[in-house]
N, C-alpha and C. Protein backbone atom coordinates (compact mmCIF):
# COMPACT_ATOMS: atom_id res chain seq x y z
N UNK A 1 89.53 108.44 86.12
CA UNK A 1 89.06 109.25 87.23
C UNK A 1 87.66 109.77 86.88
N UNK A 2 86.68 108.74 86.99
CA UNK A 2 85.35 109.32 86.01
C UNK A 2 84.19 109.04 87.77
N UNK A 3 84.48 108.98 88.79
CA UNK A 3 83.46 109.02 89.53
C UNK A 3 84.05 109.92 90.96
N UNK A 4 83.01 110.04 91.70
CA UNK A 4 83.42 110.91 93.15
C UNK A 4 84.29 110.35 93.83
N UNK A 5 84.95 109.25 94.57
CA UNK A 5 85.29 108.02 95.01
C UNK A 5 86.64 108.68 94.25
N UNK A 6 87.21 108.45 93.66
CA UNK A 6 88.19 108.54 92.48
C UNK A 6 88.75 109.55 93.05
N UNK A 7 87.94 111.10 92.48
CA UNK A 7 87.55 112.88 92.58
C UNK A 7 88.17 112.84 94.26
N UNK A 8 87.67 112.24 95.46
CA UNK A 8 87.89 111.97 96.32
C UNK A 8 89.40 111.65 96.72
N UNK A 9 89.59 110.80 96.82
CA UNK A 9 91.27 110.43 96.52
C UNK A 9 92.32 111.24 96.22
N UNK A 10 92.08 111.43 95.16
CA UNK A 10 92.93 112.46 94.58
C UNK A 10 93.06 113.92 95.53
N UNK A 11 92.07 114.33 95.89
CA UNK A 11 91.87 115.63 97.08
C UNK A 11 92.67 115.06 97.98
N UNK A 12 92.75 113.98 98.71
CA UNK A 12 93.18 113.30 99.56
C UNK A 12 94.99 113.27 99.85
N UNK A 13 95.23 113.14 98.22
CA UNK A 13 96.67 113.39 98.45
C UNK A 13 97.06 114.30 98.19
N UNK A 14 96.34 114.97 97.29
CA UNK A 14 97.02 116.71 96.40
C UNK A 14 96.69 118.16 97.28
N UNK A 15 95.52 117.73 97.77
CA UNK A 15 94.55 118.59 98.28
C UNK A 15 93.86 119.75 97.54
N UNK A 16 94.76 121.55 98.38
CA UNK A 16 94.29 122.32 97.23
C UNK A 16 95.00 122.29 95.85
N UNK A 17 95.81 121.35 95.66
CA UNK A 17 96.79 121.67 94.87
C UNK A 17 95.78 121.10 93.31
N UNK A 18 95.62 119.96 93.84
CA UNK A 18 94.89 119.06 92.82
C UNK A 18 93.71 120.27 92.37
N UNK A 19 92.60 120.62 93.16
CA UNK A 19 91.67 121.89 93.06
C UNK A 19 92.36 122.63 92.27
N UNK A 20 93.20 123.63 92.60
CA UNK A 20 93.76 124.56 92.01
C UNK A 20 94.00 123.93 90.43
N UNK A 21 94.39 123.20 90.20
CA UNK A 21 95.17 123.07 88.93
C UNK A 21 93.90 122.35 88.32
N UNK A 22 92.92 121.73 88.71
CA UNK A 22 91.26 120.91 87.99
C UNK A 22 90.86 122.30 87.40
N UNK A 23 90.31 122.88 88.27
CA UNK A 23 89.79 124.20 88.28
C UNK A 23 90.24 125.42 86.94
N UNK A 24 91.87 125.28 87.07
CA UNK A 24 92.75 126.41 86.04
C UNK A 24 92.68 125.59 84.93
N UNK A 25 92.49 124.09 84.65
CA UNK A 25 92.76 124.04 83.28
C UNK A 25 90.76 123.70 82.95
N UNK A 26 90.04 123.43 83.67
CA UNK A 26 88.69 123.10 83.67
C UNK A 26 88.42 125.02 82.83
N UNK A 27 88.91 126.17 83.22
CA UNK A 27 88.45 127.48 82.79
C UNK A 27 89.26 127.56 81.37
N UNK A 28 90.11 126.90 81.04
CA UNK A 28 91.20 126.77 79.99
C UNK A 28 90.14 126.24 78.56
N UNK A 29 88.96 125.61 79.20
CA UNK A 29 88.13 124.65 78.62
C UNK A 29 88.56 123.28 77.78
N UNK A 30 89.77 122.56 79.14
CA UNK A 30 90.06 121.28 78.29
C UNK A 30 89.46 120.33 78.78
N UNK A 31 89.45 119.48 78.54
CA UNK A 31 88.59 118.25 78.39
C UNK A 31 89.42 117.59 80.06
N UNK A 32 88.51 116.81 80.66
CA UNK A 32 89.19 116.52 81.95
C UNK A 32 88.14 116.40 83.05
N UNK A 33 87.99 116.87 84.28
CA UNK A 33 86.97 116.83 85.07
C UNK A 33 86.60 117.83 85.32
N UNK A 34 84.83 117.52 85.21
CA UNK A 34 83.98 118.93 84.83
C UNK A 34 83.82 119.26 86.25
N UNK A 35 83.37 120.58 86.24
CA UNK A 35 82.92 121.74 87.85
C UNK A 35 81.85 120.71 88.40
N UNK A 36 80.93 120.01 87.91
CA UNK A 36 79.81 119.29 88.05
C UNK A 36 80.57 117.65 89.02
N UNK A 37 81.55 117.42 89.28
CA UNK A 37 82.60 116.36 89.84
C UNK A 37 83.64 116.63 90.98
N UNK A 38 84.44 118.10 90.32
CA UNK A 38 85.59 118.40 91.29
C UNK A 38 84.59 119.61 92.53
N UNK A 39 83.35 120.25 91.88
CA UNK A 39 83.36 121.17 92.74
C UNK A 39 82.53 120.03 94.30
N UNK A 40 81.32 119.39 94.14
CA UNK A 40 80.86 118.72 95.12
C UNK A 40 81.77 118.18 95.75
N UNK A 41 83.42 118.04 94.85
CA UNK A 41 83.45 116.43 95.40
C UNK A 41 84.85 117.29 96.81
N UNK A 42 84.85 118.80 96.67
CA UNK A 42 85.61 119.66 97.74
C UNK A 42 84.36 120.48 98.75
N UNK A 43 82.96 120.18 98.36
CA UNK A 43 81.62 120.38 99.44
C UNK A 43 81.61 119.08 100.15
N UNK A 44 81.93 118.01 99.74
CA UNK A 44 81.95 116.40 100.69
C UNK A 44 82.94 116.86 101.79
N UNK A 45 84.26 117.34 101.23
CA UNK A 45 85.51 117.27 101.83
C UNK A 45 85.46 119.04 102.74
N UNK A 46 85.00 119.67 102.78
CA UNK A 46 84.49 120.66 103.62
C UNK A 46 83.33 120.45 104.38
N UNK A 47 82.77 119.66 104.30
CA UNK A 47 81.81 119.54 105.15
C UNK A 47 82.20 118.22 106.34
N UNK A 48 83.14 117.23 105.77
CA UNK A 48 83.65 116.07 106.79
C UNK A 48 85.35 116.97 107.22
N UNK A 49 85.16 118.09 107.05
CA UNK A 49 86.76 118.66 107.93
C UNK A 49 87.58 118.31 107.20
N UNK A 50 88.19 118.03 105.71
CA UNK A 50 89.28 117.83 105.53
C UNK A 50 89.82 119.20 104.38
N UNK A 51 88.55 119.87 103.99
CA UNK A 51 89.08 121.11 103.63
C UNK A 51 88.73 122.19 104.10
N UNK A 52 89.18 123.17 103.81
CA UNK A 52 88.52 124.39 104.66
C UNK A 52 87.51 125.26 103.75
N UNK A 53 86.19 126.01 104.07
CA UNK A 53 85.58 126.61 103.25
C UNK A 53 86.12 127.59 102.64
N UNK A 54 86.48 128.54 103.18
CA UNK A 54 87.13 129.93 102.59
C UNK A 54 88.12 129.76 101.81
N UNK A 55 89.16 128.77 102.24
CA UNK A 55 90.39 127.76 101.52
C UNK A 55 89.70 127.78 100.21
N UNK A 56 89.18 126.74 99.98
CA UNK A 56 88.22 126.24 98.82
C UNK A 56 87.75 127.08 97.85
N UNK A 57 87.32 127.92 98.51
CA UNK A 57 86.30 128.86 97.25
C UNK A 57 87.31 130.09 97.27
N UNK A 58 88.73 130.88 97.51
CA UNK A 58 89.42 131.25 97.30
C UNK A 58 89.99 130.70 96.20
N UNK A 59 90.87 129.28 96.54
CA UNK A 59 91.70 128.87 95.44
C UNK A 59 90.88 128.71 94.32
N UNK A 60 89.47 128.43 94.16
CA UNK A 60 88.39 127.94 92.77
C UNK A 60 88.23 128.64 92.51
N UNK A 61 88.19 129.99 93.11
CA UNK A 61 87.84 131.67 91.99
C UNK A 61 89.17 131.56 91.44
N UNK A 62 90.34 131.56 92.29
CA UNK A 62 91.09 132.37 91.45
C UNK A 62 91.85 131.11 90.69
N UNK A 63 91.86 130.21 91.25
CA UNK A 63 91.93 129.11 89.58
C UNK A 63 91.06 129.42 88.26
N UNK A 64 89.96 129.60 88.98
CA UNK A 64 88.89 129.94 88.14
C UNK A 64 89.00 130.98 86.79
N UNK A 65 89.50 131.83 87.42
CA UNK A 65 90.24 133.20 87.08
C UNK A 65 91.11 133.40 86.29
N UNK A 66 92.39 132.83 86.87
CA UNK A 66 93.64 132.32 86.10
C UNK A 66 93.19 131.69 84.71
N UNK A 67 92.64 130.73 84.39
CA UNK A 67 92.22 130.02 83.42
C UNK A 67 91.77 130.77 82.53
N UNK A 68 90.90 131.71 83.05
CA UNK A 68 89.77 132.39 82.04
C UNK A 68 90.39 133.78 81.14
N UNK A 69 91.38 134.41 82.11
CA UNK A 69 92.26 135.72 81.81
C UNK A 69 93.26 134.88 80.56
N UNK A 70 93.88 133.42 80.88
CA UNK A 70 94.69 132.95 79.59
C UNK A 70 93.67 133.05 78.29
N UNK A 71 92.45 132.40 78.46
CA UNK A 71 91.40 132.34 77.27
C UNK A 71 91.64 133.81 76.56
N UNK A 72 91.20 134.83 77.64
CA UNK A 72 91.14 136.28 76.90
C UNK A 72 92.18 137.15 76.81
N UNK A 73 93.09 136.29 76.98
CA UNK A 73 94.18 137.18 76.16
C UNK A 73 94.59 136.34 74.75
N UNK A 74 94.37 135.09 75.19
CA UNK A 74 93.96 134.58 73.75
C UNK A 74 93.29 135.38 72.42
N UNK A 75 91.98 135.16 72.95
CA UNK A 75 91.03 136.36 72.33
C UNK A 75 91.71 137.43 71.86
N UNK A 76 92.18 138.64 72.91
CA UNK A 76 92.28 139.58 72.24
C UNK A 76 93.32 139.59 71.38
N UNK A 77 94.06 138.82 71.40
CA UNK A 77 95.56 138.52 70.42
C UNK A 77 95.23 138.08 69.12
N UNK A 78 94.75 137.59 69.27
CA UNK A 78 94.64 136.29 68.17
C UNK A 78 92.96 136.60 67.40
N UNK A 79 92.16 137.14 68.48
CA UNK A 79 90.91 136.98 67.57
C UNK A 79 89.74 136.01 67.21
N UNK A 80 89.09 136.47 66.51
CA UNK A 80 88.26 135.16 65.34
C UNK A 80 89.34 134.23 64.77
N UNK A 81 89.82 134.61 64.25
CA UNK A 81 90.82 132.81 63.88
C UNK A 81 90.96 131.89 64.92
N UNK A 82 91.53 132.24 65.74
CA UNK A 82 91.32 131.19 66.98
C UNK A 82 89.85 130.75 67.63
N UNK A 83 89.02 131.79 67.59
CA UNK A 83 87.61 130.93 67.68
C UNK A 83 87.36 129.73 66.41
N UNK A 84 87.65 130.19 64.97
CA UNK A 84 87.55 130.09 64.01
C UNK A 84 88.37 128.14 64.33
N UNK A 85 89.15 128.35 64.68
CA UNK A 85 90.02 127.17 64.75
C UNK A 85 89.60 126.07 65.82
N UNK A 86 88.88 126.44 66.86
CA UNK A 86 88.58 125.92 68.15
C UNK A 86 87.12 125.77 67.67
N UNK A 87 85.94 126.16 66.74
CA UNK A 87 84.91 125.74 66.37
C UNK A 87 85.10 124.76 65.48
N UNK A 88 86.46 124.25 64.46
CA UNK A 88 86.60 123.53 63.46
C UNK A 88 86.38 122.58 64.62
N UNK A 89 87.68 122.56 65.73
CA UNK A 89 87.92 120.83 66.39
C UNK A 89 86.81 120.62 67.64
N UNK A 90 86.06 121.90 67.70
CA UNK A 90 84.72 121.62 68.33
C UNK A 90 83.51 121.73 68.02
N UNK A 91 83.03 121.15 67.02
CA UNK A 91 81.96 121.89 66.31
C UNK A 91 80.47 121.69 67.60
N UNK A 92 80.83 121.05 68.19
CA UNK A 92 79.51 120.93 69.00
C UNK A 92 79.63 122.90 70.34
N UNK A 93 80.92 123.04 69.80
CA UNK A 93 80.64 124.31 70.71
C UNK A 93 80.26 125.74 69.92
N UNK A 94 80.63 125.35 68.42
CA UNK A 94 80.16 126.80 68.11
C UNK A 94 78.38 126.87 68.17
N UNK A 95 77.18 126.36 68.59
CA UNK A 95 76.05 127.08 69.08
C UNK A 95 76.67 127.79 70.20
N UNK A 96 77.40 127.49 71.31
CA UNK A 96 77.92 128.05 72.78
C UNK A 96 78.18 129.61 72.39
N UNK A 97 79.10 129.17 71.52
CA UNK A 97 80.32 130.47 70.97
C UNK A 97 78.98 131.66 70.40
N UNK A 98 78.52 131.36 69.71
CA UNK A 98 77.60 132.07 69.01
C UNK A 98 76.23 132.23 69.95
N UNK A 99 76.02 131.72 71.03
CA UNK A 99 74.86 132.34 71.92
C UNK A 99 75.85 133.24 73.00
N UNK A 100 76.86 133.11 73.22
CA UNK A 100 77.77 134.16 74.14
C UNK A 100 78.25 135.27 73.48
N UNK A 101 78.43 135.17 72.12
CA UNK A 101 78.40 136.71 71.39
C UNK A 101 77.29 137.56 71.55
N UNK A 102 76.24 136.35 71.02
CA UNK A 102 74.97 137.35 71.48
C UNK A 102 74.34 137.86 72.57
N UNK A 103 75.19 137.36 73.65
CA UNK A 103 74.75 137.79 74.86
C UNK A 103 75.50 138.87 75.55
N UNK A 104 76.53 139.34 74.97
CA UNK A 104 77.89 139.95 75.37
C UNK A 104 77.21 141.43 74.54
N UNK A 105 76.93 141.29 73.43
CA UNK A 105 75.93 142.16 72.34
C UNK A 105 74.81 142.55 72.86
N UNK A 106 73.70 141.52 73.45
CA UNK A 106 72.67 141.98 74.00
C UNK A 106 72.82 143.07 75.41
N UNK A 107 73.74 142.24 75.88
CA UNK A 107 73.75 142.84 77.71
C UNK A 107 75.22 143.43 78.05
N UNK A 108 75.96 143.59 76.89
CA UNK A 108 77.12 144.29 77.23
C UNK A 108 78.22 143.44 78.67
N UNK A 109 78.41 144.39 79.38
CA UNK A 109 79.78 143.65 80.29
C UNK A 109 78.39 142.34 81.42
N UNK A 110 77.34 142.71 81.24
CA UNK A 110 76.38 142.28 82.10
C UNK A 110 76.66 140.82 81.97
N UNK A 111 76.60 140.99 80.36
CA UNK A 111 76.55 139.60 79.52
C UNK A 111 78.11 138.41 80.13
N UNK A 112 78.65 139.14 80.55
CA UNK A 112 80.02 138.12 81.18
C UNK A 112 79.22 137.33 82.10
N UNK A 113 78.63 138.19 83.01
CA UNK A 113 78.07 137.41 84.04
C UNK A 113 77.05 136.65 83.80
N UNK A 114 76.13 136.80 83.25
CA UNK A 114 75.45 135.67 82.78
C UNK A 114 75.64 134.99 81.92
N UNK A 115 76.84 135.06 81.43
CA UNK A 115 77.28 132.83 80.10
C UNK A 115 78.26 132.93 81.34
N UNK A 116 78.68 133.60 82.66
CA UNK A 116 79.68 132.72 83.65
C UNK A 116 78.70 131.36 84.24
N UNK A 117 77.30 131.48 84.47
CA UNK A 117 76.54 130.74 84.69
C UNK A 117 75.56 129.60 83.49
N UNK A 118 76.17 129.64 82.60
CA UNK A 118 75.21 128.95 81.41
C UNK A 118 76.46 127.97 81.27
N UNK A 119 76.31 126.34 81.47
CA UNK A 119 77.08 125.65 81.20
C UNK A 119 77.81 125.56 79.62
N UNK A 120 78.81 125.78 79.44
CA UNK A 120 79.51 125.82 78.42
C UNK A 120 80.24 126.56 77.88
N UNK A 121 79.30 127.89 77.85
CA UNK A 121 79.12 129.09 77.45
C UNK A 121 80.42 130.46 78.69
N UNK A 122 80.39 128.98 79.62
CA UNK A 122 80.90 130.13 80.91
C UNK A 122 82.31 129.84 80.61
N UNK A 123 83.09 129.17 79.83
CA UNK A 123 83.93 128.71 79.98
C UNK A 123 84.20 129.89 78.20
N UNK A 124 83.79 129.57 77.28
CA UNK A 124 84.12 130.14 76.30
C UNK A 124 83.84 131.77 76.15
N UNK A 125 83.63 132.08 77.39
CA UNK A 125 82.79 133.84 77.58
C UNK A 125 84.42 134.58 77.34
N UNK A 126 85.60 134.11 78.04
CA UNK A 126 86.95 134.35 78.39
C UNK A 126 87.22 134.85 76.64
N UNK A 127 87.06 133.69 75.66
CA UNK A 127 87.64 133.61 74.33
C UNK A 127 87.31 134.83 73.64
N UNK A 128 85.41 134.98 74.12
CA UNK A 128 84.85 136.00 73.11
C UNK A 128 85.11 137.00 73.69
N UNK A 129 85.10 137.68 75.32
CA UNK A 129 85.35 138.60 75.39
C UNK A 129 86.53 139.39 74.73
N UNK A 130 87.65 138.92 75.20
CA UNK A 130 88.74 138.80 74.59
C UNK A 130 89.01 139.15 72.89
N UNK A 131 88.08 138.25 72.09
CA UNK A 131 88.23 139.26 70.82
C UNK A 131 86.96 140.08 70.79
N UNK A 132 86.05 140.28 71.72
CA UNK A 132 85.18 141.47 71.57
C UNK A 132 86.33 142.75 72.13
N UNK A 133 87.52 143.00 72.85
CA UNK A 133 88.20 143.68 73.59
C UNK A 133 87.23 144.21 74.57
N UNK A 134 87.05 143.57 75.47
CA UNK A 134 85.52 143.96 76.30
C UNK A 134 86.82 144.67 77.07
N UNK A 135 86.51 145.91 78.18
CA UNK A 135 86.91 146.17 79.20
C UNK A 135 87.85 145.48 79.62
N UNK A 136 89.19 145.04 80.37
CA UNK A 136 90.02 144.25 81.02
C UNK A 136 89.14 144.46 82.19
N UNK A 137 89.00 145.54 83.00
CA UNK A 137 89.12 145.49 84.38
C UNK A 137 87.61 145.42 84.47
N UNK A 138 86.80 145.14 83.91
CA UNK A 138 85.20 144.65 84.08
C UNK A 138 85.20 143.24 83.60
N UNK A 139 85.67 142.76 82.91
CA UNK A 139 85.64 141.50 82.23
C UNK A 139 86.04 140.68 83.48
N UNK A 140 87.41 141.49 84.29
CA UNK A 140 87.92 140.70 85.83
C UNK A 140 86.68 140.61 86.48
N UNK A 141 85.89 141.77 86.57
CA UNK A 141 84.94 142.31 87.76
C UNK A 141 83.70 141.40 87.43
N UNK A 142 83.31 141.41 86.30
CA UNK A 142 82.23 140.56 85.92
C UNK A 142 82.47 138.83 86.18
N UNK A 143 84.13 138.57 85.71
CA UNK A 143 84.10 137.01 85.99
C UNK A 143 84.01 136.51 87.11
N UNK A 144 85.24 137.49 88.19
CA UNK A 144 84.92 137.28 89.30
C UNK A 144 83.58 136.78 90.43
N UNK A 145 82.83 137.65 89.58
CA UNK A 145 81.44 137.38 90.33
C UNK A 145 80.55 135.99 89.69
N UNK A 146 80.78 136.21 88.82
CA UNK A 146 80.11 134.69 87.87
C UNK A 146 80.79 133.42 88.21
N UNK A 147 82.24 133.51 88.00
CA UNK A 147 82.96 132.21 88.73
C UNK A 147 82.60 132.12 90.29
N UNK A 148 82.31 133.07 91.32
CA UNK A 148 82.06 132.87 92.11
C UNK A 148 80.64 132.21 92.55
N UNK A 149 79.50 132.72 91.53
CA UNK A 149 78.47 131.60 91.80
C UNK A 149 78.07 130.50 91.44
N UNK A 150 78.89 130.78 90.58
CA UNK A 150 78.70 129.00 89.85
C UNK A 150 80.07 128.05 90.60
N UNK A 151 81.38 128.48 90.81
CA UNK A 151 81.81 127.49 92.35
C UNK A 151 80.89 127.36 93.51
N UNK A 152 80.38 128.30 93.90
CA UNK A 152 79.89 128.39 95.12
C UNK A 152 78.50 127.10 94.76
N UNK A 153 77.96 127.57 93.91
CA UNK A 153 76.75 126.73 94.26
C UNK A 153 76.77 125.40 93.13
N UNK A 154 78.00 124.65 93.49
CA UNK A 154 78.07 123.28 93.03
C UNK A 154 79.39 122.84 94.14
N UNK A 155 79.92 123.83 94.87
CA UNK A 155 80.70 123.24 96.31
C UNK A 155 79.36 122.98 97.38
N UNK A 156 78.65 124.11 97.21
CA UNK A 156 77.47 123.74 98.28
C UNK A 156 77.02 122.46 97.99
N UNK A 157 76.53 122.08 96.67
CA UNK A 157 75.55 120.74 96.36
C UNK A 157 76.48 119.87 97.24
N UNK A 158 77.75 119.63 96.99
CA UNK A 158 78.22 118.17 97.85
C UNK A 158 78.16 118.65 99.25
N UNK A 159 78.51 119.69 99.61
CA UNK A 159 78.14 120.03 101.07
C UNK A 159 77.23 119.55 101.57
N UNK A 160 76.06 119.92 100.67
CA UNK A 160 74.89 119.56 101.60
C UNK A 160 74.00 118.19 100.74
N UNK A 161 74.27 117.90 99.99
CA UNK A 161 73.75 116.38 99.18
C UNK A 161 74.78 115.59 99.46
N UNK A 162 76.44 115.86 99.41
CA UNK A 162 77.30 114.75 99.17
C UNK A 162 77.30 113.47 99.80
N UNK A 163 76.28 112.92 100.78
CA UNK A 163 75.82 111.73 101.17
C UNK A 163 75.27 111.16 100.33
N UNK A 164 74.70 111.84 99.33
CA UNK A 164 73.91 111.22 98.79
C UNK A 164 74.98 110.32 97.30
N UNK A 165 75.98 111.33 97.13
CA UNK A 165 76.59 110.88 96.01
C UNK A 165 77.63 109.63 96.58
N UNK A 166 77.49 109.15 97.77
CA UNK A 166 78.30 108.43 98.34
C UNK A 166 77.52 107.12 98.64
N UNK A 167 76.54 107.70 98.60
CA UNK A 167 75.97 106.11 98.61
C UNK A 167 75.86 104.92 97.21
């Protein structure tokens, strides 16, 4: 399932279901189909009537959401060892891990919201907050808003490009 066509299909029979569950394990940060695939490929399918907008970017926050709250309770449970363990079998993510500390450090709860928008980084923000014990109910407030612009503005791209990815 590595192209739009594919991404497509699959919406076709699952609908939000397929979304919902791309989305919750895509914030989980497993390997699978990236926001950069599933989100255009539900802006194609909202824009030709077969999904609904509000539909869409409801279920992708709070998939979104879901995913990210498992990461940080991870975090706060478990800690650095579990980063510690998840940088061994990813070593290409601890720069990520280690520019979202410092950004969480630099800009405090601010800092959620901006690595929600830095590819990579938005996905592992969940882990560090979590053993930073950032706030619960700002860490919600901050993701919320960060997952919301970074769905929003990669459902728009197929919305309004997805002709283009179809050709």
């Amino acid at each position: 399932m590595n192209n739009i066509q594919n991404v497509l299909e699959y919406f076709s029979r699952y609908g939000y279901l397929f979304l919902g569950i791309v989305v919750f394990l895509e914030y989980l940060n497993l390997p699978g189909l990236p926001a950069g695939i599933i989100m255009p490929a539900a802006g194609i399918l909202i824009k030709s009537g077969n999904l609904n907008l509000f539909i869409t970017i409801i279920i992708s926050i709070v998939a979104g959401l879901l995913g990210s709250l498992v990461l940080y309770a991870l975090g706060h449970y478990f800690g650095r060892p579990i980063i510690g363990k998840f940088e061994k079998k990813f070593p290409k993510s601890k720069n990520a891990i280690d520019k979202t500390f410092k950004c969480i450090n630099k800009y405090g709860n601010k800092g959620i919201l901006i690595s929600r928008i830095i590819p990579v980084a938005r996905t592992l923000i969940s882990l560090v907050a979590g053993a930073f014990d950032v706030d619960f109910i700002k860490f919600i407030i901050y993701s919320t808003i960060g997952i919301a612009i970074w769905n929003c503005a990669f459902i728009y791209l197929g919305y309004a490009f997805g002709h283009l990815f179809l050709k």
